[in-house]
PDB file of N, CA and C in Angstrom:
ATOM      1  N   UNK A   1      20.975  11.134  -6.850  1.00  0.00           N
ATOM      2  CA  UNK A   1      20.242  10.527  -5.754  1.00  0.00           C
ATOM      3  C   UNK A   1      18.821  10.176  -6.197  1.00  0.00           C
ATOM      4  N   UNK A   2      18.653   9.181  -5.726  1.00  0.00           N
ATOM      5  CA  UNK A   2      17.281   8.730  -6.448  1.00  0.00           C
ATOM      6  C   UNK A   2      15.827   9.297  -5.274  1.00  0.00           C
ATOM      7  N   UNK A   3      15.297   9.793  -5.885  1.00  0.00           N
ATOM      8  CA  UNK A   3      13.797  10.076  -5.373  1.00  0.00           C
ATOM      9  C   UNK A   3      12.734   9.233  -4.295  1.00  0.00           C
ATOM     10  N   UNK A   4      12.601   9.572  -3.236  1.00  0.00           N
ATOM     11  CA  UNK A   4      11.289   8.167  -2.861  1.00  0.00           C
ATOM     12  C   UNK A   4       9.981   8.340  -3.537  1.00  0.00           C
ATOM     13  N   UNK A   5       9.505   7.350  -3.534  1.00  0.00           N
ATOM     14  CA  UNK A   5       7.830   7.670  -3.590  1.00  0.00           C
ATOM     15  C   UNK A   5       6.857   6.957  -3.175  1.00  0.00           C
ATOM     16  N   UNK A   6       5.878   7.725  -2.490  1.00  0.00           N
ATOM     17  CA  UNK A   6       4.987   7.806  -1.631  1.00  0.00           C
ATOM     18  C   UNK A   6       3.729   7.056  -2.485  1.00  0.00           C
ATOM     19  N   UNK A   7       2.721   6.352  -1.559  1.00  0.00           N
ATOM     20  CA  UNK A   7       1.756   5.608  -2.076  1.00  0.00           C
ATOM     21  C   UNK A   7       0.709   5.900  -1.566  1.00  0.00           C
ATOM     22  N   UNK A   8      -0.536   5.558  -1.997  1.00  0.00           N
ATOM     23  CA  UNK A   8      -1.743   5.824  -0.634  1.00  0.00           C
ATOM     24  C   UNK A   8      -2.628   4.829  -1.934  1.00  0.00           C
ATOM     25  N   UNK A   9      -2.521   3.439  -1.198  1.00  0.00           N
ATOM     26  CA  UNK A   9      -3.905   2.441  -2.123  1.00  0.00           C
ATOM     27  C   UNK A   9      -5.417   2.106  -1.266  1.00  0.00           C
ATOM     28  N   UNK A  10      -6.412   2.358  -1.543  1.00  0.00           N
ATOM     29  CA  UNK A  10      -7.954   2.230  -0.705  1.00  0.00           C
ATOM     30  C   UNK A  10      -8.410   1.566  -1.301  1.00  0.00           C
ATOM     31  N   UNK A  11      -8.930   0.196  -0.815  1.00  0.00           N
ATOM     32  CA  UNK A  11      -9.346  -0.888  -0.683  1.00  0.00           C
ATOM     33  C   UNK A  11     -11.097  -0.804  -0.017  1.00  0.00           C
ATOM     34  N   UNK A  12     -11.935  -1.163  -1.120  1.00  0.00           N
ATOM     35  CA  UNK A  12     -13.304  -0.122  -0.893  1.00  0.00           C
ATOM     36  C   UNK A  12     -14.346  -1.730  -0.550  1.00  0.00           C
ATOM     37  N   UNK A  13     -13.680  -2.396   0.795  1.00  0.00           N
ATOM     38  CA  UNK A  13     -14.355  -4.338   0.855  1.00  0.00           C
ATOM     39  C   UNK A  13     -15.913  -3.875   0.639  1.00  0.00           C
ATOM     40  N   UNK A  14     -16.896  -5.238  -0.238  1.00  0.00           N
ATOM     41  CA  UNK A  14     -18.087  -5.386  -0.302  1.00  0.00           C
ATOM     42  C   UNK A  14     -18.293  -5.786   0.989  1.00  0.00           C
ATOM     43  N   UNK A  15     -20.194  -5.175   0.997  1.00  0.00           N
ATOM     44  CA  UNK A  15     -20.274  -5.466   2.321  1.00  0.00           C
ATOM     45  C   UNK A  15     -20.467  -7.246   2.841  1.00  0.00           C
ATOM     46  N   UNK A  16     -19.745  -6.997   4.031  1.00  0.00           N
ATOM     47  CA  UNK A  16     -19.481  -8.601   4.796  1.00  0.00           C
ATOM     48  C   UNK A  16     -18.123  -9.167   4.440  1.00  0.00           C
ATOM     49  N   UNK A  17     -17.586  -8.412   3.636  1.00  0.00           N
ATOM     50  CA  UNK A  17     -16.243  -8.997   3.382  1.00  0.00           C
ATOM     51  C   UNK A  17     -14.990  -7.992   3.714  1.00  0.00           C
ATOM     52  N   UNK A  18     -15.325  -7.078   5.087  1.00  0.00           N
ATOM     53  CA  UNK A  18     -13.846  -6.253   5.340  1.00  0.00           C
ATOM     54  C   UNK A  18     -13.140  -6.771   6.345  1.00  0.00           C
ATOM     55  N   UNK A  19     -13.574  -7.709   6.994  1.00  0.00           N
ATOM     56  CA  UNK A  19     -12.578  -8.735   8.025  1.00  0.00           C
ATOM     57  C   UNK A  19     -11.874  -9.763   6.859  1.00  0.00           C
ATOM     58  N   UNK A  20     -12.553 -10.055   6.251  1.00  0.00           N
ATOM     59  CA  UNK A  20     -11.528 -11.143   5.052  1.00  0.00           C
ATOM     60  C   UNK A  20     -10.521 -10.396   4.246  1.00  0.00           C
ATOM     61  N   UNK A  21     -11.287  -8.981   3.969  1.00  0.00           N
ATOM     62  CA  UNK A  21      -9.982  -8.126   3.129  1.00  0.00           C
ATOM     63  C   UNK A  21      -9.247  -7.790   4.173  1.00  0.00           C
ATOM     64  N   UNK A  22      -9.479  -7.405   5.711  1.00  0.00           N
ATOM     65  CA  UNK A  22      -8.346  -6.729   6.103  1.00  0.00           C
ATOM     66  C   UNK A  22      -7.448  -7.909   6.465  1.00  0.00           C
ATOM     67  N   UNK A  23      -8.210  -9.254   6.389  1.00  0.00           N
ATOM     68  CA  UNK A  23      -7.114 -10.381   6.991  1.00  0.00           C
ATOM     69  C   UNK A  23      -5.763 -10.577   5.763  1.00  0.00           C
ATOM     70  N   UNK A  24      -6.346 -10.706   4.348  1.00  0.00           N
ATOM     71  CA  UNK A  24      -6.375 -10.993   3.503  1.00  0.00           C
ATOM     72  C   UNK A  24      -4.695  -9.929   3.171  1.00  0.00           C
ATOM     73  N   UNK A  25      -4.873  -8.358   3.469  1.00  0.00           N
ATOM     74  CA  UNK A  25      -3.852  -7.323   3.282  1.00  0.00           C
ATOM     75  C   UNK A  25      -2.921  -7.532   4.283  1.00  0.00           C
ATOM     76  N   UNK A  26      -3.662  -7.469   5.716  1.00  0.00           N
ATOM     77  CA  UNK A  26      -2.523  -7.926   6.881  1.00  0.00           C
ATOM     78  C   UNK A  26      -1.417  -9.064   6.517  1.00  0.00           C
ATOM     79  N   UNK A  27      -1.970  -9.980   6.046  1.00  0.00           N
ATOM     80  CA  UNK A  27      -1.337 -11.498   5.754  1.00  0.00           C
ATOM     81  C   UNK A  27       0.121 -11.122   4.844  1.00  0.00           C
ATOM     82  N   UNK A  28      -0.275  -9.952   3.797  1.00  0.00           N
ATOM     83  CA  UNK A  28       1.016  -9.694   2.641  1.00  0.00           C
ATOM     84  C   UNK A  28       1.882  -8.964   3.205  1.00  0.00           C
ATOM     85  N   UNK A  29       1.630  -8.693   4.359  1.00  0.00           N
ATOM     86  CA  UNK A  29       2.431  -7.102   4.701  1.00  0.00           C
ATOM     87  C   UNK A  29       4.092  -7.881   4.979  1.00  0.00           C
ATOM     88  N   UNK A  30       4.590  -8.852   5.973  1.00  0.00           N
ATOM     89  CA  UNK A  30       5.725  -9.570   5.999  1.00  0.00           C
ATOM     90  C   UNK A  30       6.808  -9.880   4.636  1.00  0.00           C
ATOM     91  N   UNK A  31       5.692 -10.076   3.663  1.00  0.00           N
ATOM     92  CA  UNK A  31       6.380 -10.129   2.143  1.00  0.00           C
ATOM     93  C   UNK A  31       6.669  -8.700   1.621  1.00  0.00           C
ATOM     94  N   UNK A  32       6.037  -7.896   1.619  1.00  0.00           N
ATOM     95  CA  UNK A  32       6.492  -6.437   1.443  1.00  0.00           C
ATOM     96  C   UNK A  32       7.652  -6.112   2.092  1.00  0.00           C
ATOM     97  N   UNK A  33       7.609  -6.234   2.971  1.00  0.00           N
ATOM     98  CA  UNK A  33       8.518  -5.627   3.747  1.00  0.00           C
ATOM     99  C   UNK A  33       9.529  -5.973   3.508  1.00  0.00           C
ATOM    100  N   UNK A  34       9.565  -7.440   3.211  1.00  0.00           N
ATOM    101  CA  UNK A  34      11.146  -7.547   2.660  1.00  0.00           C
ATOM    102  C   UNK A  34      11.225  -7.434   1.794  1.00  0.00           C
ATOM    103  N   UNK A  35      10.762  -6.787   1.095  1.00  0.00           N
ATOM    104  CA  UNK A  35      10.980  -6.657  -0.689  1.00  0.00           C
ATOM    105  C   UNK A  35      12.486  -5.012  -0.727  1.00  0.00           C
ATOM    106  N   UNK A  36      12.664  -5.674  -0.990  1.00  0.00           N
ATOM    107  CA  UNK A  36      14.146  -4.108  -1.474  1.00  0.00           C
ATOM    108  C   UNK A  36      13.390  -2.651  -1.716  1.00  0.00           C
ATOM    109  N   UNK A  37      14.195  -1.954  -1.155  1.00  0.00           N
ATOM    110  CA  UNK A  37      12.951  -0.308  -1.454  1.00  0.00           C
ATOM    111  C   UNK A  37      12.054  -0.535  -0.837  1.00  0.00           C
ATOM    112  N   UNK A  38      11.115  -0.974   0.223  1.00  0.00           N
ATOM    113  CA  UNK A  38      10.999  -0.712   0.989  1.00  0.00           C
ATOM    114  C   UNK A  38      10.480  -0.141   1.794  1.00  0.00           C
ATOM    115  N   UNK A  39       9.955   0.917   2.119  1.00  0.00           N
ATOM    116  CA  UNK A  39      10.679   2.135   3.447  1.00  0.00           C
ATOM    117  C   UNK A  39       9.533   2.074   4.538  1.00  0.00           C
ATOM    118  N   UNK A  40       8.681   2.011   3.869  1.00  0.00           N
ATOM    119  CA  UNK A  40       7.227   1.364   4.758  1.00  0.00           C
ATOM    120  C   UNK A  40       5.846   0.948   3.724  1.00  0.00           C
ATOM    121  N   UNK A  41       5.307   0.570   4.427  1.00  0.00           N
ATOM    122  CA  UNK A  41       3.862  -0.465   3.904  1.00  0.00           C
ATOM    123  C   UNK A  41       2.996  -0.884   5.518  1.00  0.00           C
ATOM    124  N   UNK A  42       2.282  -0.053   5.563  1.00  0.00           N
ATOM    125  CA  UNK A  42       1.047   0.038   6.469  1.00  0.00           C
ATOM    126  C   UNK A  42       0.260   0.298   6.011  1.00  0.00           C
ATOM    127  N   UNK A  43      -0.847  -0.649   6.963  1.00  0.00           N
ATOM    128  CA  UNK A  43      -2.327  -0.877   6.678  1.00  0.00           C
ATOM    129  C   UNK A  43      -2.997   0.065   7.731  1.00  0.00           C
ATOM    130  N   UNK A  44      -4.087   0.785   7.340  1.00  0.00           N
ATOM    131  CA  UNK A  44      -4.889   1.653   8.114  1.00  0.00           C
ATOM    132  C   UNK A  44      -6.629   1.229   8.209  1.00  0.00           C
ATOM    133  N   UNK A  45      -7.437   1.091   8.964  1.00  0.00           N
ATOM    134  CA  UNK A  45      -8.641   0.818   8.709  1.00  0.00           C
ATOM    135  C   UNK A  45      -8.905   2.765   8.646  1.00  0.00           C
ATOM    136  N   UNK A  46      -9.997   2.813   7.905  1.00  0.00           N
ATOM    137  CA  UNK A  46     -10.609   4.438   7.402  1.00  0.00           C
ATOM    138  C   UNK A  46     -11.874   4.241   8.155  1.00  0.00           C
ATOM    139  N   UNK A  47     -12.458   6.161   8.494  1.00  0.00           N
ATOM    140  CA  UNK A  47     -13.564   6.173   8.716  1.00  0.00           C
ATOM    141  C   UNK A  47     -14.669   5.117   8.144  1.00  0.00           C
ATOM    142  N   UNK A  48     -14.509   6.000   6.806  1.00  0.00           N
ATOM    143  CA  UNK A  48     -15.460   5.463   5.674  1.00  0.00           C
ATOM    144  C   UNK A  48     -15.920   3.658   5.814  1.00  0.00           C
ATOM    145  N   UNK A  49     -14.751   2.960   6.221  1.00  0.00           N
ATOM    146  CA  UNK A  49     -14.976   1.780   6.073  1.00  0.00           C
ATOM    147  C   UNK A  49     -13.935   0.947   5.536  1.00  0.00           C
ATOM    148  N   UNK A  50     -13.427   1.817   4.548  1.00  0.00           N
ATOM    149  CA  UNK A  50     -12.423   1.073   3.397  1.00  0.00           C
ATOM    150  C   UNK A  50     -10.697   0.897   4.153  1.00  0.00           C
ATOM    151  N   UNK A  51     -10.003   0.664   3.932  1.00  0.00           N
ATOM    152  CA  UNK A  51      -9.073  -0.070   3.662  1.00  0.00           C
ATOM    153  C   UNK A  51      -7.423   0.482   3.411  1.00  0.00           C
ATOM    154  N   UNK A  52      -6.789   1.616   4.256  1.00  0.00           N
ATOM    155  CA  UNK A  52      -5.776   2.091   3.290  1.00  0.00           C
ATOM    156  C   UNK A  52      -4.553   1.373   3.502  1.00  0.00           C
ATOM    157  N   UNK A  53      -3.540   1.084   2.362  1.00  0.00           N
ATOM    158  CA  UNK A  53      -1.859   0.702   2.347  1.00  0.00           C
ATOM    159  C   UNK A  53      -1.660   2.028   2.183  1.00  0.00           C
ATOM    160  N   UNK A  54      -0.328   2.783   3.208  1.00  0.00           N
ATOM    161  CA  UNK A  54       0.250   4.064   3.104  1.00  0.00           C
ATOM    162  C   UNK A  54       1.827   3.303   2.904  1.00  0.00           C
ATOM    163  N   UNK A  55       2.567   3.294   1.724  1.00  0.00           N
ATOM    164  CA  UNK A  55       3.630   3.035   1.064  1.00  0.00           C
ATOM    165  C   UNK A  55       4.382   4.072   1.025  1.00  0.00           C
ATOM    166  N   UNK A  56       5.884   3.941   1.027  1.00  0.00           N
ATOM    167  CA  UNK A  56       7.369   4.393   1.027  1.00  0.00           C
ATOM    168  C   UNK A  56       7.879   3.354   0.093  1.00  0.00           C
ATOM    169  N   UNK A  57       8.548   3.919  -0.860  1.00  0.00           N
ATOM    170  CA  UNK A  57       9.514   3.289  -1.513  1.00  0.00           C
ATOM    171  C   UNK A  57      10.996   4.043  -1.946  1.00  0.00           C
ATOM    172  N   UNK A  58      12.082   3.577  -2.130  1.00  0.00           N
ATOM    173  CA  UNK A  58      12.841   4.071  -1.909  1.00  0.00           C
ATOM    174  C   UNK A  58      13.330   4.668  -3.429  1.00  0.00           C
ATOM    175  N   UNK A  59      12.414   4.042  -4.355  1.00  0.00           N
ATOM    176  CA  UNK A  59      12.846   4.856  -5.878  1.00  0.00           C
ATOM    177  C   UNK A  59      11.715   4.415  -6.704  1.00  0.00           C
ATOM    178  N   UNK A  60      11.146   4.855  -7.519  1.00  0.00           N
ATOM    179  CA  UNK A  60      10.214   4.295  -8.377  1.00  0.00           C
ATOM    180  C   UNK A  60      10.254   2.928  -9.268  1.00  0.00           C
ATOM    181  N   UNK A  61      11.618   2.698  -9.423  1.00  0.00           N
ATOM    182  CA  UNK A  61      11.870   1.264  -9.502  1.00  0.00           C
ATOM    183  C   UNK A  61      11.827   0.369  -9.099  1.00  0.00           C
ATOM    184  N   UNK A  62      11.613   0.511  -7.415  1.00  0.00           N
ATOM    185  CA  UNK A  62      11.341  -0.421  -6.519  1.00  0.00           C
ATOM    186  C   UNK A  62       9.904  -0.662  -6.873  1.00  0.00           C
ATOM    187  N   UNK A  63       9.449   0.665  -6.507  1.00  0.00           N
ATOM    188  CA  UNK A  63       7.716   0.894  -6.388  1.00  0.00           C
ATOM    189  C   UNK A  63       7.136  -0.082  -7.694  1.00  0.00           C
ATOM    190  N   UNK A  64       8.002  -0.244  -8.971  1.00  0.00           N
ATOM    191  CA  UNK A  64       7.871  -0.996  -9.966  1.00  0.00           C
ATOM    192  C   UNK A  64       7.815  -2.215  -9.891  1.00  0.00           C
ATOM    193  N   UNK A  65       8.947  -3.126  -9.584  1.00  0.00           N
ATOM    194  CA  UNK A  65       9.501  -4.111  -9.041  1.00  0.00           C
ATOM    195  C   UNK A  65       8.433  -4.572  -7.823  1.00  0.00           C
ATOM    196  N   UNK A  66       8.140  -3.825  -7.044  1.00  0.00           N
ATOM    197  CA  UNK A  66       6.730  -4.070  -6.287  1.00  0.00           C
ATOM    198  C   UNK A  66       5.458  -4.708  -6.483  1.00  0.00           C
ATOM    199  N   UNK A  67       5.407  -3.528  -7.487  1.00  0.00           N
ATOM    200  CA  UNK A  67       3.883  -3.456  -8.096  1.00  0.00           C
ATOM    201  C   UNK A  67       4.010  -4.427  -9.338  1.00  0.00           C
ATOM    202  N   UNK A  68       4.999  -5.524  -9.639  1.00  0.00           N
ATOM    203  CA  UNK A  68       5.275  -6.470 -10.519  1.00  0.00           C
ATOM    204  C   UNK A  68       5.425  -7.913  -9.967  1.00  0.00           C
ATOM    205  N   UNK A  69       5.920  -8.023  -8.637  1.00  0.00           N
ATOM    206  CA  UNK A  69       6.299  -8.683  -7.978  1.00  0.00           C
ATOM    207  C   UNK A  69       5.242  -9.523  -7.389  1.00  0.00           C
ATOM    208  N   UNK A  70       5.738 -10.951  -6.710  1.00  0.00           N
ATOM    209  CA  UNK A  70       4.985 -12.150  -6.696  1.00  0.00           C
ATOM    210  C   UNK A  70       4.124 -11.907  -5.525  1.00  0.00           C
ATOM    211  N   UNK A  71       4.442 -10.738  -4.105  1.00  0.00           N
ATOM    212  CA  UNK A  71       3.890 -10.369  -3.060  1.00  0.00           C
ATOM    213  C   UNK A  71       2.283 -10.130  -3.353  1.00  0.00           C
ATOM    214  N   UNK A  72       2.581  -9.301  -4.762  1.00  0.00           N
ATOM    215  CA  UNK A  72       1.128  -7.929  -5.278  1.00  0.00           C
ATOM    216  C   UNK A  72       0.499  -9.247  -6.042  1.00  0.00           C
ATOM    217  N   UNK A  73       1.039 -10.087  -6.619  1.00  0.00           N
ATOM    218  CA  UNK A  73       0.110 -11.319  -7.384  1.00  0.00           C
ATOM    219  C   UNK A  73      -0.472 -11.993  -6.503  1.00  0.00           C
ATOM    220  N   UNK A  74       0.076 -12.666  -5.410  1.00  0.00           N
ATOM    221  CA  UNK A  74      -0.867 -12.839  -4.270  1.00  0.00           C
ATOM    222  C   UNK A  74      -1.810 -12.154  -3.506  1.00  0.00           C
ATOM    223  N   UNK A  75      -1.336 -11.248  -3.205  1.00  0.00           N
ATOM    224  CA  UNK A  75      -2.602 -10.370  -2.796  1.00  0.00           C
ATOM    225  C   UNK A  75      -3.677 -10.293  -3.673  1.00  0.00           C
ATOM    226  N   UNK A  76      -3.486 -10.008  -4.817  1.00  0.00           N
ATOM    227  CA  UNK A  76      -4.250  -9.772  -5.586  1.00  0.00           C
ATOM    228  C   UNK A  76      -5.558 -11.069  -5.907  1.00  0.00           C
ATOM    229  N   UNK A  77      -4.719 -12.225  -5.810  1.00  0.00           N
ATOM    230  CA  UNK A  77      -5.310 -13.477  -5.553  1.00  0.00           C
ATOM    231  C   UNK A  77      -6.451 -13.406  -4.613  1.00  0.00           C
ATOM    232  N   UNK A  78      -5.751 -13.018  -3.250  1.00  0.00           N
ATOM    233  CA  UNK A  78      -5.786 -13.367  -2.134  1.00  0.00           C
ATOM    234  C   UNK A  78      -7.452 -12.271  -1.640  1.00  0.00           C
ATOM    235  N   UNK A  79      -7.332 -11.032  -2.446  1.00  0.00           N
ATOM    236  CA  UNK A  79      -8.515 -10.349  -2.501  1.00  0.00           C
ATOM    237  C   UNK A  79      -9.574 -10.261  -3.218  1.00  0.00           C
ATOM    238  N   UNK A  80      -9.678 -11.067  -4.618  1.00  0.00           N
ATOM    239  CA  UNK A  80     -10.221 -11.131  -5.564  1.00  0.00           C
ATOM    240  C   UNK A  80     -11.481 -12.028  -5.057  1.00  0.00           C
ATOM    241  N   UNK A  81     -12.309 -10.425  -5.266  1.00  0.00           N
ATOM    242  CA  UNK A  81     -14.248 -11.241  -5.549  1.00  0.00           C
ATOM    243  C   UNK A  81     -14.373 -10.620  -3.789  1.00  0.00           C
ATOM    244  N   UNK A  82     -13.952  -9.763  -2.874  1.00  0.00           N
ATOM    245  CA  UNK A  82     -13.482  -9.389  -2.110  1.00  0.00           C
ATOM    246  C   UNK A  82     -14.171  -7.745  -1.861  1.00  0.00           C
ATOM    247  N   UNK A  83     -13.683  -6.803  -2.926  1.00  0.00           N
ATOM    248  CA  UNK A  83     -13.881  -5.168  -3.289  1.00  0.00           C
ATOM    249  C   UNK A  83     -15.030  -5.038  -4.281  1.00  0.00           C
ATOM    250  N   UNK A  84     -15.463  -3.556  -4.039  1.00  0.00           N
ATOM    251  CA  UNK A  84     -16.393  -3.245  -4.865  1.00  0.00           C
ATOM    252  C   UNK A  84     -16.135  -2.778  -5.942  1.00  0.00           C
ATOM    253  N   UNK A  85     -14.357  -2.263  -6.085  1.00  0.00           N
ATOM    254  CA  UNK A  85     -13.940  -2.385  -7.370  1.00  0.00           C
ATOM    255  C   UNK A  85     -12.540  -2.347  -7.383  1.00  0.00           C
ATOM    256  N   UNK A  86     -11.830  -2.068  -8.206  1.00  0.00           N
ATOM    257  CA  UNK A  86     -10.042  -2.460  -8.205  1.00  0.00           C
ATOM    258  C   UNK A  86      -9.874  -1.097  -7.079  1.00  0.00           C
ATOM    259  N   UNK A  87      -8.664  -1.248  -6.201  1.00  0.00           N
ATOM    260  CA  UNK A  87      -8.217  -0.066  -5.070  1.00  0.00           C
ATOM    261  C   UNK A  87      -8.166   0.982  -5.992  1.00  0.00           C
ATOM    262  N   UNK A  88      -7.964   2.352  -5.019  1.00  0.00           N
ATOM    263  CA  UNK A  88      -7.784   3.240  -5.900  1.00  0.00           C
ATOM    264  C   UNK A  88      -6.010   4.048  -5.156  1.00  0.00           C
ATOM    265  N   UNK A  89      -5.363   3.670  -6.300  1.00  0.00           N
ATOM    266  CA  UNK A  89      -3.759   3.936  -5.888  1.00  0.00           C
ATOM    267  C   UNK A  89      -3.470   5.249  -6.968  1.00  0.00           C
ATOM    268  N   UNK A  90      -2.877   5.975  -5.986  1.00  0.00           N
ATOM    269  CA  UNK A  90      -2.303   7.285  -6.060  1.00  0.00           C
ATOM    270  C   UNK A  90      -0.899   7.458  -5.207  1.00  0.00           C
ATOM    271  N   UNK A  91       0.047   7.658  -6.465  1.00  0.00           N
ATOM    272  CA  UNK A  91       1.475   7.858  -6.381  1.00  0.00           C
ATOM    273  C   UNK A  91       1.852   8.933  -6.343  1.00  0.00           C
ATOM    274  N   UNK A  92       2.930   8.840  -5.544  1.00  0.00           N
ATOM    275  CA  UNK A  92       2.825  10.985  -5.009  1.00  0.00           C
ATOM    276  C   UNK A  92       4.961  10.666  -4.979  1.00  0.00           C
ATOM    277  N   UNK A  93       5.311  12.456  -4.994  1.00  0.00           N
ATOM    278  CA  UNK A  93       6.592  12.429  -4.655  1.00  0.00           C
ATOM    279  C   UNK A  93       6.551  13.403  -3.440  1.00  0.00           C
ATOM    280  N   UNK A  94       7.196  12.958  -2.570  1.00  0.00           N
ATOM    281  CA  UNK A  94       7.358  14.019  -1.435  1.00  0.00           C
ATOM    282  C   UNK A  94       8.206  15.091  -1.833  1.00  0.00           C
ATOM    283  N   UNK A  95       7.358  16.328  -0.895  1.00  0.00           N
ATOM    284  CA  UNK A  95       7.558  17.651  -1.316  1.00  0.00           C
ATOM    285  C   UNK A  95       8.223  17.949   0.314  1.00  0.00           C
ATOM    286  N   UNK A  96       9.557  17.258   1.039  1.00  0.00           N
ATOM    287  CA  UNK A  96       9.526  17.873   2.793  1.00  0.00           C
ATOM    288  C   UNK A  96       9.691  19.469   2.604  1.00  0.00           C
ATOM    289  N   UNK A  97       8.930  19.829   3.693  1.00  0.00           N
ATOM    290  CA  UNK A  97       8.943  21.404   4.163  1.00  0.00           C
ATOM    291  C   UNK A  97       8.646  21.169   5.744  1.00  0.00           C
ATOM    292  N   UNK A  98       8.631  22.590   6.261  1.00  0.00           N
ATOM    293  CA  UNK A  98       9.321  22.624   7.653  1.00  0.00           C
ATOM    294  C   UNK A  98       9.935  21.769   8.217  1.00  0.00           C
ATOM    295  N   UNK A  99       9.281  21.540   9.350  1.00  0.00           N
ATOM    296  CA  UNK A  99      10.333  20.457  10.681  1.00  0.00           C
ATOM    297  C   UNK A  99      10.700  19.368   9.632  1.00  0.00           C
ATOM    298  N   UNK A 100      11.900  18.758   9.593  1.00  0.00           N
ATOM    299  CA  UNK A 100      11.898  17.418   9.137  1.00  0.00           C
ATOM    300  C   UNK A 100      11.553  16.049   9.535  1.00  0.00           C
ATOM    301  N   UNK A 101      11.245  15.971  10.833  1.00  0.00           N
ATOM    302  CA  UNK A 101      10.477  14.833  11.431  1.00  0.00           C
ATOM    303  C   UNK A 101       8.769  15.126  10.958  1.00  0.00           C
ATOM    304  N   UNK A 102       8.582  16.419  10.689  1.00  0.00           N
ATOM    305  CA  UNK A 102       7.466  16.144  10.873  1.00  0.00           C
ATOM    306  C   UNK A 102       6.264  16.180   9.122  1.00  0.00           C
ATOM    307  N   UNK A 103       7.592  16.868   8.339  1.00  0.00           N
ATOM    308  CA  UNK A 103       7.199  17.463   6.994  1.00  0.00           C
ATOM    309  C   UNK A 103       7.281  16.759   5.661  1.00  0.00           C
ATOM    310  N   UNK A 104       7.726  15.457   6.229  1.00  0.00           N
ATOM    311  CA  UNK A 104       7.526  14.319   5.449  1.00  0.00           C
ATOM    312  C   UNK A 104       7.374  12.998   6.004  1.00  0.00           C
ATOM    313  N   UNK A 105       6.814  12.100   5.055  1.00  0.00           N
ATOM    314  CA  UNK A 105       6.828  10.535   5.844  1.00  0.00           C
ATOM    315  C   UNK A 105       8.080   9.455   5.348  1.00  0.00           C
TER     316      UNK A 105
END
């Protein structure tokens, strides 16, 4: 059985430019979603200011295939000259414990 894995990317917009980045992330989210693997891709605005994608994928190959894929080249386009520096993405494997609704995402 193949593994999911979990994402968390922060998107740190220069100032005057976090309505263009958050337009900019909102805009890719439809292309994600249909991308295979999957499982979720939401955008969060943060205290701080910045910017989070909280990602599900359904195997690290996807998460590959993702993070290779023509969706992430646009965005990437689509944000560039945008941040104060490249996001900062951290890949995690879920560990569920207790309740199961509640002990993983």
């Amino acid at each position: 059985m193949e593994q999911a894995v979990v994402v968390t990317a922060v998107f740190t917009p220069l100032p005057g430019s976090r309505d263009t980045a958050r337009a900019a992330l909102r805009a890719a989210l439809p292309d994600v979603h249909a991308e295979e693997g999957c499982l979720l891709y939401a955008l969060h605005d943060a205290a701080d200011g910045s910017l989070v994608l909280i990602e599900k994928w359904a195997s690290r190959e996807h998460l590959d295939a993702h993070a290779s894929g023509e969706p992430v080249a646009r965005l990437n386009r689509a944000i560039e000259g945008l941040l104060e520096d490249a996001p900062a993405v951290v890949t995690m494997t879920p560990l569920p414990s207790g309740d199961v609704s509640k002990g993983q995402l």
